[in-house]
C-alpha atoms as a PDB file:
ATOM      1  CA  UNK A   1       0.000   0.000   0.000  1.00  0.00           C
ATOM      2  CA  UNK A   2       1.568   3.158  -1.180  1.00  0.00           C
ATOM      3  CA  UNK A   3       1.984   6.211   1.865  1.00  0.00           C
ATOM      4  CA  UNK A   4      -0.639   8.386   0.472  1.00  0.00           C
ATOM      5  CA  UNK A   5      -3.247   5.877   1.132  1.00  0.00           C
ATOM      6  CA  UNK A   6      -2.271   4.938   3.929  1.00  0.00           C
ATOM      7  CA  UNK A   7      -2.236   7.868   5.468  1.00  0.00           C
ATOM      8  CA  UNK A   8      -5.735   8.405   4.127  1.00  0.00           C
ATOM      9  CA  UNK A   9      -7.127   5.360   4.905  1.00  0.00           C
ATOM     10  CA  UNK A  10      -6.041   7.038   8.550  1.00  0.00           C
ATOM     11  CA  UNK A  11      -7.244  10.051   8.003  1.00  0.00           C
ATOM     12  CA  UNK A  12     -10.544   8.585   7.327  1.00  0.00           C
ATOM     13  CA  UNK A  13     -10.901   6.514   9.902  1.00  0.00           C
ATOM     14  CA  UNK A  14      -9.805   9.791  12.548  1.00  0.00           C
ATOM     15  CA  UNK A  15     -12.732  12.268  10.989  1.00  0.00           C
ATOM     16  CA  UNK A  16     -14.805   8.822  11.105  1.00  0.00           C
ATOM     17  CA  UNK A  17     -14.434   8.554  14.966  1.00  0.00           C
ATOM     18  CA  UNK A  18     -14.194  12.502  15.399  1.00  0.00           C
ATOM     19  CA  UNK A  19     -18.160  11.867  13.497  1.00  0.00           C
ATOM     20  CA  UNK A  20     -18.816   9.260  15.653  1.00  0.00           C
ATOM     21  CA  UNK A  21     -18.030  11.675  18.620  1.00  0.00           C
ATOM     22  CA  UNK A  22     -19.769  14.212  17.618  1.00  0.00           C
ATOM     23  CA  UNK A  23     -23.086  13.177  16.550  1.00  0.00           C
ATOM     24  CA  UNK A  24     -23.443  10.869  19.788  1.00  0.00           C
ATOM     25  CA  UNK A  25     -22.922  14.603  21.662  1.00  0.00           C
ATOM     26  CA  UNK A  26     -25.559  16.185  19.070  1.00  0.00           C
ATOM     27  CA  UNK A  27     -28.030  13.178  19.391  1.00  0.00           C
ATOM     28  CA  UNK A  28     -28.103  13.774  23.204  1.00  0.00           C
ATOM     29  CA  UNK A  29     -28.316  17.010  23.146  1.00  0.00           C
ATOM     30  CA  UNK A  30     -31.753  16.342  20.952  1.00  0.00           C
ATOM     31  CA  UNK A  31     -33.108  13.739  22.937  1.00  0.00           C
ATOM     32  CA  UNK A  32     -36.288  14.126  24.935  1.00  0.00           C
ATOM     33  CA  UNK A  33     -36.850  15.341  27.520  1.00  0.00           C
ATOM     34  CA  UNK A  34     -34.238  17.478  27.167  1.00  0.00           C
ATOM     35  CA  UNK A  35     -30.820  16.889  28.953  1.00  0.00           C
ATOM     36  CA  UNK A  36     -30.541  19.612  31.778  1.00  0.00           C
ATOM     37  CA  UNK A  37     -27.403  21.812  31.766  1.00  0.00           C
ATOM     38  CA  UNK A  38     -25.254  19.586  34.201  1.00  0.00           C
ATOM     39  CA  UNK A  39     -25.805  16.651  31.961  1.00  0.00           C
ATOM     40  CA  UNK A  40     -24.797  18.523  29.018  1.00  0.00           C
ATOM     41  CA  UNK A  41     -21.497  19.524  31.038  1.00  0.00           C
ATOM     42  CA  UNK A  42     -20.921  16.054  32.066  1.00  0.00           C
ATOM     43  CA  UNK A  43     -21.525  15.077  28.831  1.00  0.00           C
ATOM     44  CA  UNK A  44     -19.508  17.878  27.098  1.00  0.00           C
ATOM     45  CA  UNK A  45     -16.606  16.765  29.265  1.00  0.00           C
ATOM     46  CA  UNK A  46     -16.529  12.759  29.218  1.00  0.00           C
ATOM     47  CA  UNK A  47     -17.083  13.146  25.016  1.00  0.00           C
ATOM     48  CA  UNK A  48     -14.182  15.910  24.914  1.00  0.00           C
ATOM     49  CA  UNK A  49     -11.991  14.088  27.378  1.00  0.00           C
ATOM     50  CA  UNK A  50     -12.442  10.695  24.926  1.00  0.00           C
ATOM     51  CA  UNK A  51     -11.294  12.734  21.806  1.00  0.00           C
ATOM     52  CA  UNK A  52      -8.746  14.273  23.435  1.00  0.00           C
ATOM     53  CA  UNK A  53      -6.617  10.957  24.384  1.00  0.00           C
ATOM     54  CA  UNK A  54      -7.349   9.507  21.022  1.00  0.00           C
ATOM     55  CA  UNK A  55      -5.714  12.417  19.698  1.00  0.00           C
ATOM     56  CA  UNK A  56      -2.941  11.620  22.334  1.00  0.00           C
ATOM     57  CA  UNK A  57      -2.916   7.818  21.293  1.00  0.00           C
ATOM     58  CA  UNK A  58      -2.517   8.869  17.568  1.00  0.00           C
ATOM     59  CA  UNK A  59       0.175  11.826  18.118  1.00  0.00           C
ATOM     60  CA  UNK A  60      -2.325  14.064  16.480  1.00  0.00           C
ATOM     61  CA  UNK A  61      -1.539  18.240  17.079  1.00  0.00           C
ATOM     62  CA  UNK A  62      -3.204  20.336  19.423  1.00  0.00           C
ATOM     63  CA  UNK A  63      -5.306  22.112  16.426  1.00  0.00           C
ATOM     64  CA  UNK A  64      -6.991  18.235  16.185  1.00  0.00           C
ATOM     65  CA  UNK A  65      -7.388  18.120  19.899  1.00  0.00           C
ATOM     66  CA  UNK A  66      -8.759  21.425  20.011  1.00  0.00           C
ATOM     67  CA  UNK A  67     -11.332  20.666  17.028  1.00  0.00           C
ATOM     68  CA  UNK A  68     -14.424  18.974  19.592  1.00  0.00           C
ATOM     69  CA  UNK A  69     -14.502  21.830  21.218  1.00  0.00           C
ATOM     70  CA  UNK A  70     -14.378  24.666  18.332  1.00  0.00           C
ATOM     71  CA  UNK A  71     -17.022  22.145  16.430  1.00  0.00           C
ATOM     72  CA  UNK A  72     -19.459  21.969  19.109  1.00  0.00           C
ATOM     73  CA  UNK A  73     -18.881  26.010  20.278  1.00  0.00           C
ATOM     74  CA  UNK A  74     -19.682  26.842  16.602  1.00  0.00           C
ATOM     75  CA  UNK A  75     -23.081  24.531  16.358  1.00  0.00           C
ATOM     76  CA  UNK A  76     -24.084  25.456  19.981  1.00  0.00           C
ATOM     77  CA  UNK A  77     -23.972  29.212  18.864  1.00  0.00           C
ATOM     78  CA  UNK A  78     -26.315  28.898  15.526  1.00  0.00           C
ATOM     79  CA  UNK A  79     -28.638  25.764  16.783  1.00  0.00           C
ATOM     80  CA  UNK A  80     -28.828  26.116  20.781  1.00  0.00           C
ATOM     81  CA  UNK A  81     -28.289  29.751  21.819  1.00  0.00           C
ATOM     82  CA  UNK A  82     -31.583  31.970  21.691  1.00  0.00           C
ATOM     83  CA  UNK A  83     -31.363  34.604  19.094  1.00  0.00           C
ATOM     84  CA  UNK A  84     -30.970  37.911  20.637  1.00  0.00           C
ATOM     85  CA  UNK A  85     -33.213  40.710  19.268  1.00  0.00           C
ATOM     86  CA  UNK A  86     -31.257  44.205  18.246  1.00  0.00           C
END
């Protein structure tokens, strides 16, 4: 296998579990009755803090580590957070 699909092939399967990761977080954040704010911490936190060490375990950067959070910061603003009226 040449080096340029293998490191696809990994590439693919990293955004696959980074998907994985983050639609678990979105589908519980959409369940009903709605999860109340400390289990959307504690859920925020055990989901980040998985991500995290697999980006440990794979010697990914800090950008990729960083990515949960700026993903989730970004949706939470345009799907979660009341529009303000001005």
């Amino acid at each position: 296998m040449s080096i340029a699909r293998r490191k696809r092939r990994e590439s693919e399967r990293r955004f696959a579990y980074f998907g994985e990761l983050l639609m678990g977080f979105y589908e519980f954040l959409e369940r009903t009755p709605k999860p109340s704010d400390e289990e959307v911490r504690t859920t925020f936190i055990k989901t980040r803090s998985k991500w995290v060490k697999y980006c440990v375990a794979h010697q990914l950067s800090k950008e990729a580590s960083d990515l949960f959070t700026k993903e989730v910061a970004s949706s939470w603003k345009t799907r979660y957070t009341a529009p303000t009226e001005g």
